[in-house]
N, C-alpha and C. Protein backbone atom coordinates (compact mmCIF):
# COMPACT_ATOMS: atom_id res chain seq x y z
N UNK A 1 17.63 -2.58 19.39
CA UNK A 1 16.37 -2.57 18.69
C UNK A 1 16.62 -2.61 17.19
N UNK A 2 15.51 -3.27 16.62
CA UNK A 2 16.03 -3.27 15.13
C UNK A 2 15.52 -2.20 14.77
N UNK A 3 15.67 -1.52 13.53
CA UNK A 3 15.05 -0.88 12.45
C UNK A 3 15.70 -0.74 10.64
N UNK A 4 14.90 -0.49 10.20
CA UNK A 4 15.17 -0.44 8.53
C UNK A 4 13.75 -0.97 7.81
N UNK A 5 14.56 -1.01 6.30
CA UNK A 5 13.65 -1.65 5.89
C UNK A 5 13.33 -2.66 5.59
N UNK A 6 12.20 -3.52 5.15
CA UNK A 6 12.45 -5.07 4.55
C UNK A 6 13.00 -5.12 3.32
N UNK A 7 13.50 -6.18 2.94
CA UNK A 7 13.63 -6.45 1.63
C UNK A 7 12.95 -7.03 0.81
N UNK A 8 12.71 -7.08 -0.71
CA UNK A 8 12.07 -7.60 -1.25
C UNK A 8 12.17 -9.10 -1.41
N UNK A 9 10.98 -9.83 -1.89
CA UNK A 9 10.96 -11.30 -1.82
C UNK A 9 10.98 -11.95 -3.27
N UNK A 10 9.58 -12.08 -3.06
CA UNK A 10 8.80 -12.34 -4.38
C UNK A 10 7.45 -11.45 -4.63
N UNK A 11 6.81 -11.77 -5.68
CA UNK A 11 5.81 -10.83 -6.28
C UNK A 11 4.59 -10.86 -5.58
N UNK A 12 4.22 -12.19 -5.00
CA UNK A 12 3.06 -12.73 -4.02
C UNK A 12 3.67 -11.83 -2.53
N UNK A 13 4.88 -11.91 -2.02
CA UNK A 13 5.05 -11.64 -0.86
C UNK A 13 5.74 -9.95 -1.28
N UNK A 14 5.14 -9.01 -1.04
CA UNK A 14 6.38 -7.92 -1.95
C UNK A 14 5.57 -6.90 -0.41
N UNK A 15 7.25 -7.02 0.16
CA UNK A 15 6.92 -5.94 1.30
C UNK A 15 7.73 -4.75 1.06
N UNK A 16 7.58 -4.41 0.08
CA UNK A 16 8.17 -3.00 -0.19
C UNK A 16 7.60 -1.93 0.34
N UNK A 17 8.26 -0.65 1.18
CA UNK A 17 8.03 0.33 1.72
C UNK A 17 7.55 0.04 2.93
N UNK A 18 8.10 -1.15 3.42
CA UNK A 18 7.32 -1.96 4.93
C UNK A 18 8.55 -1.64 5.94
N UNK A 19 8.65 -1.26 6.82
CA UNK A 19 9.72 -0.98 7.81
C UNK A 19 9.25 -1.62 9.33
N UNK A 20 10.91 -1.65 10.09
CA UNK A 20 11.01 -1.85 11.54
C UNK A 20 11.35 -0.63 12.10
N UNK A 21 10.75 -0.48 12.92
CA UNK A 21 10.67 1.13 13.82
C UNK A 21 10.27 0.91 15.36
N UNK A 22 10.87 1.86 15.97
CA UNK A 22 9.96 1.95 17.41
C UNK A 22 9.25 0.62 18.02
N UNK A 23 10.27 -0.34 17.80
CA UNK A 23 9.68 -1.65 18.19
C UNK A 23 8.07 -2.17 17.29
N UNK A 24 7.88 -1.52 16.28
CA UNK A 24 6.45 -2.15 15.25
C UNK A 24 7.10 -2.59 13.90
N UNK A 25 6.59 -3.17 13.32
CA UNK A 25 6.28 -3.36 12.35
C UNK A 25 5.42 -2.33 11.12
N UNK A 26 5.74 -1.39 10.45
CA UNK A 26 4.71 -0.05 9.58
C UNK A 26 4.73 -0.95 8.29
N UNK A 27 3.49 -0.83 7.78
CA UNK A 27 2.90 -0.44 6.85
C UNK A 27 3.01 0.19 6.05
N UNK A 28 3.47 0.38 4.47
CA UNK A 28 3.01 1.54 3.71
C UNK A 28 2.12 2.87 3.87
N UNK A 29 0.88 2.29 4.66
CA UNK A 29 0.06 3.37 4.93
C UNK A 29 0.03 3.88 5.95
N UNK A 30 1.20 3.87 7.09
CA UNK A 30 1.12 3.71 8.51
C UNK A 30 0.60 3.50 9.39
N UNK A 31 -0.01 2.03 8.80
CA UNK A 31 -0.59 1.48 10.28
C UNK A 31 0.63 0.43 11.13
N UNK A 32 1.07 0.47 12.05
CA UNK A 32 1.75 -0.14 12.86
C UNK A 32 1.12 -1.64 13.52
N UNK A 33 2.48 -2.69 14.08
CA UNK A 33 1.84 -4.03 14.17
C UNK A 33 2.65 -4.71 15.33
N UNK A 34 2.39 -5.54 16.30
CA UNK A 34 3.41 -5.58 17.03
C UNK A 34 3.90 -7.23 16.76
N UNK A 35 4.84 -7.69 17.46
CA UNK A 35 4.73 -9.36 17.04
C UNK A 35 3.48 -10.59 17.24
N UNK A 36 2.73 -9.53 18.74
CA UNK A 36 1.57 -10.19 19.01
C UNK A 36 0.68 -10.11 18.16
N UNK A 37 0.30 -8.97 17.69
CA UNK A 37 -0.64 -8.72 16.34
C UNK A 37 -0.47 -9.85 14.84
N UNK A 38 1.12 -10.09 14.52
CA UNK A 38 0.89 -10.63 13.73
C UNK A 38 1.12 -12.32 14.05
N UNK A 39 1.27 -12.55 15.50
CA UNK A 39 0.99 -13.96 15.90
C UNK A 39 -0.87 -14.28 15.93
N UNK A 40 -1.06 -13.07 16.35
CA UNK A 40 -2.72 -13.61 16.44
C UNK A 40 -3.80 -13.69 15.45
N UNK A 41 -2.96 -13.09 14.06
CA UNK A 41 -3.71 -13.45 12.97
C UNK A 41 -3.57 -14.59 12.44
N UNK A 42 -2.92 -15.64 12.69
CA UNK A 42 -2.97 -17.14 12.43
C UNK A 42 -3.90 -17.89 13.32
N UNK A 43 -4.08 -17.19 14.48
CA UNK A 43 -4.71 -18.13 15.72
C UNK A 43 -6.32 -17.70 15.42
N UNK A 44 -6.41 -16.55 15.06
CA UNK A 44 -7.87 -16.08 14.80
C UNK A 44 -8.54 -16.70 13.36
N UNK A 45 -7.68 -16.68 12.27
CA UNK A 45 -7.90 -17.80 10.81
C UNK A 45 -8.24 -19.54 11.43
N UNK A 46 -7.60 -19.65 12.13
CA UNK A 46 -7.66 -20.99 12.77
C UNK A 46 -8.78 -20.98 13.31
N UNK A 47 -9.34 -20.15 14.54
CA UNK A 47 -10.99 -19.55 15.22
C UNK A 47 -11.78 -19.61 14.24
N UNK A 48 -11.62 -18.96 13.26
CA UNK A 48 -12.88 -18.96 12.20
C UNK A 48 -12.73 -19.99 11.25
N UNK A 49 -12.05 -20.71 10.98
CA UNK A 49 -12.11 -22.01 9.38
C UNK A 49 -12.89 -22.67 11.12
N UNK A 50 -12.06 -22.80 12.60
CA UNK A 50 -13.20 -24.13 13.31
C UNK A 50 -14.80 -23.53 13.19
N UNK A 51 -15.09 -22.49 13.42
CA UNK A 51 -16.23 -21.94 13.73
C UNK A 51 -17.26 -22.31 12.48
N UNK A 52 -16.18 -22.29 11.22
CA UNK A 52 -17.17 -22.40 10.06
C UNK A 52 -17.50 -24.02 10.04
N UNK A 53 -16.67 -25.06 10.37
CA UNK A 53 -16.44 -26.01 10.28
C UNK A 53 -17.92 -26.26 11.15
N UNK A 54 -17.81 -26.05 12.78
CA UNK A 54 -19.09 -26.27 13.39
C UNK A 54 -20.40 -25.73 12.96
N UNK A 55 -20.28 -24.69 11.91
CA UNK A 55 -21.89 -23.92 11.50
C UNK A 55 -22.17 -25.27 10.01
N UNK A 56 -21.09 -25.37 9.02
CA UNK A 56 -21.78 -26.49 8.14
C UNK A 56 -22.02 -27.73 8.53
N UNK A 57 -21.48 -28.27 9.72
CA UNK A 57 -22.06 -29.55 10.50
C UNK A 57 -22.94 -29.21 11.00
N UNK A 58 -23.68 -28.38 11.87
CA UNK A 58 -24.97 -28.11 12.29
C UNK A 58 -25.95 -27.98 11.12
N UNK A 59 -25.88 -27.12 9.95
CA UNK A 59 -26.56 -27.06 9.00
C UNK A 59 -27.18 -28.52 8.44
N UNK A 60 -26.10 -29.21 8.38
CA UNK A 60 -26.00 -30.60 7.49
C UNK A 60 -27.01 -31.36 9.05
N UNK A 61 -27.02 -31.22 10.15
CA UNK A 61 -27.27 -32.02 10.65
C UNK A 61 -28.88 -32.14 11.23
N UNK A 62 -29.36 -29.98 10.70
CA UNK A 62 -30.82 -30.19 11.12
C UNK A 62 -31.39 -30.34 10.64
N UNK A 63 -32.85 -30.73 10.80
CA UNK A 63 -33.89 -31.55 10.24
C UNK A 63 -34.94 -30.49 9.62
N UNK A 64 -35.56 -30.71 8.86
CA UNK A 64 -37.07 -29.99 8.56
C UNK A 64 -37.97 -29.92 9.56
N UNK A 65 -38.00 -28.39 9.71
CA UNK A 65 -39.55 -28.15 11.10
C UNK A 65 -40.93 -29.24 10.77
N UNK A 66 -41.54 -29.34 11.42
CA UNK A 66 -42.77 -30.29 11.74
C UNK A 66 -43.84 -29.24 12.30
N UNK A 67 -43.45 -28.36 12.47
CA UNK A 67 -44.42 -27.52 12.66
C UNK A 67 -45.08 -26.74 11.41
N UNK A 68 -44.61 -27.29 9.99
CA UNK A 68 -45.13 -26.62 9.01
C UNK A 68 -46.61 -26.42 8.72
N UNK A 69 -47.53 -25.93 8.77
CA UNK A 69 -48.80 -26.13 8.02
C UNK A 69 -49.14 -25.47 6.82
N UNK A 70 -49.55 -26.48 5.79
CA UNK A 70 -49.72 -26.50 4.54
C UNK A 70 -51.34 -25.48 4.55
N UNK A 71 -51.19 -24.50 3.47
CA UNK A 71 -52.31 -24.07 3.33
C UNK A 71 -53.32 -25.05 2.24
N UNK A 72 -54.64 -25.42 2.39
CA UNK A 72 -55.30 -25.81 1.76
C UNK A 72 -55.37 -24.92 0.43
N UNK A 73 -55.43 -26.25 -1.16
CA UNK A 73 -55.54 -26.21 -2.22
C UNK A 73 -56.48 -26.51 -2.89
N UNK A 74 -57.32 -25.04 -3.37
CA UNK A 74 -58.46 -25.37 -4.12
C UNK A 74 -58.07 -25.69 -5.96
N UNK A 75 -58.54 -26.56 -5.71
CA UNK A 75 -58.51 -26.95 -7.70
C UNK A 75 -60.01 -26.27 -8.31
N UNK A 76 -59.61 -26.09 -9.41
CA UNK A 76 -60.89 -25.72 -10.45
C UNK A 76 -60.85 -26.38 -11.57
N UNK A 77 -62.15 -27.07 -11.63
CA UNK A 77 -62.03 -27.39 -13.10
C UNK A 77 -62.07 -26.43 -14.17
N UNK A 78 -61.83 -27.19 -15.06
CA UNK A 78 -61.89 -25.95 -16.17
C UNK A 78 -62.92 -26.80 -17.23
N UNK A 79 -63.56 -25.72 -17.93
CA UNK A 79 -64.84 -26.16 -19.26
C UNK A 79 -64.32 -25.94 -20.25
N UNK A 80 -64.47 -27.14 -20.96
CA UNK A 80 -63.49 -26.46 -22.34
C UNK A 80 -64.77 -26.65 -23.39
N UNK A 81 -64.38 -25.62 -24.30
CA UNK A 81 -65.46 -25.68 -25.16
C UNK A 81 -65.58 -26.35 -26.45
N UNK A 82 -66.08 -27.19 -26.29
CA UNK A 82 -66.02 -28.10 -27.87
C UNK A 82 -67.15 -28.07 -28.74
């Protein structure tokens, strides 16, 4: 089994105080992760960019209700005084 710690990378990727333990992956704050956990956060980003993909094609694709009814518009003249 492995364990230790990671090493550092770069400044974008900085897994400092991140360890292998007890078969997980920890956290700084100790939350634990397993390999499946962090395989399924690519597959679930992938789930949601399609999901968004199908909600702005539906958007783009429906029409204006026809069931609108316009309330009638009274005009007034106006008197101007000259």
């Amino acid at each position: 089994m492995i364990g230790g710690n990671l090493p550092n990378f770069k400044k974008n990727n900085n897994f400092e105080r991140w360890s292998f333990g007890n078969g997980f992956l920890w956290t700084p704050e100790g939350e634990k992760f397993t390999s499946g956990d962090i395989r399924a956060g690519k597959i679930a980003l992938l789930e949601m960019n399609r999901l968004h993909r199908i909600s702005v094609r539906r958007r783009k694709q429906k029409k204006p209700k026809n069931n609108v009814i316009p309330f009638p518009v009274k005009t007034h003249k106006t008197v101007s005084s000259a």
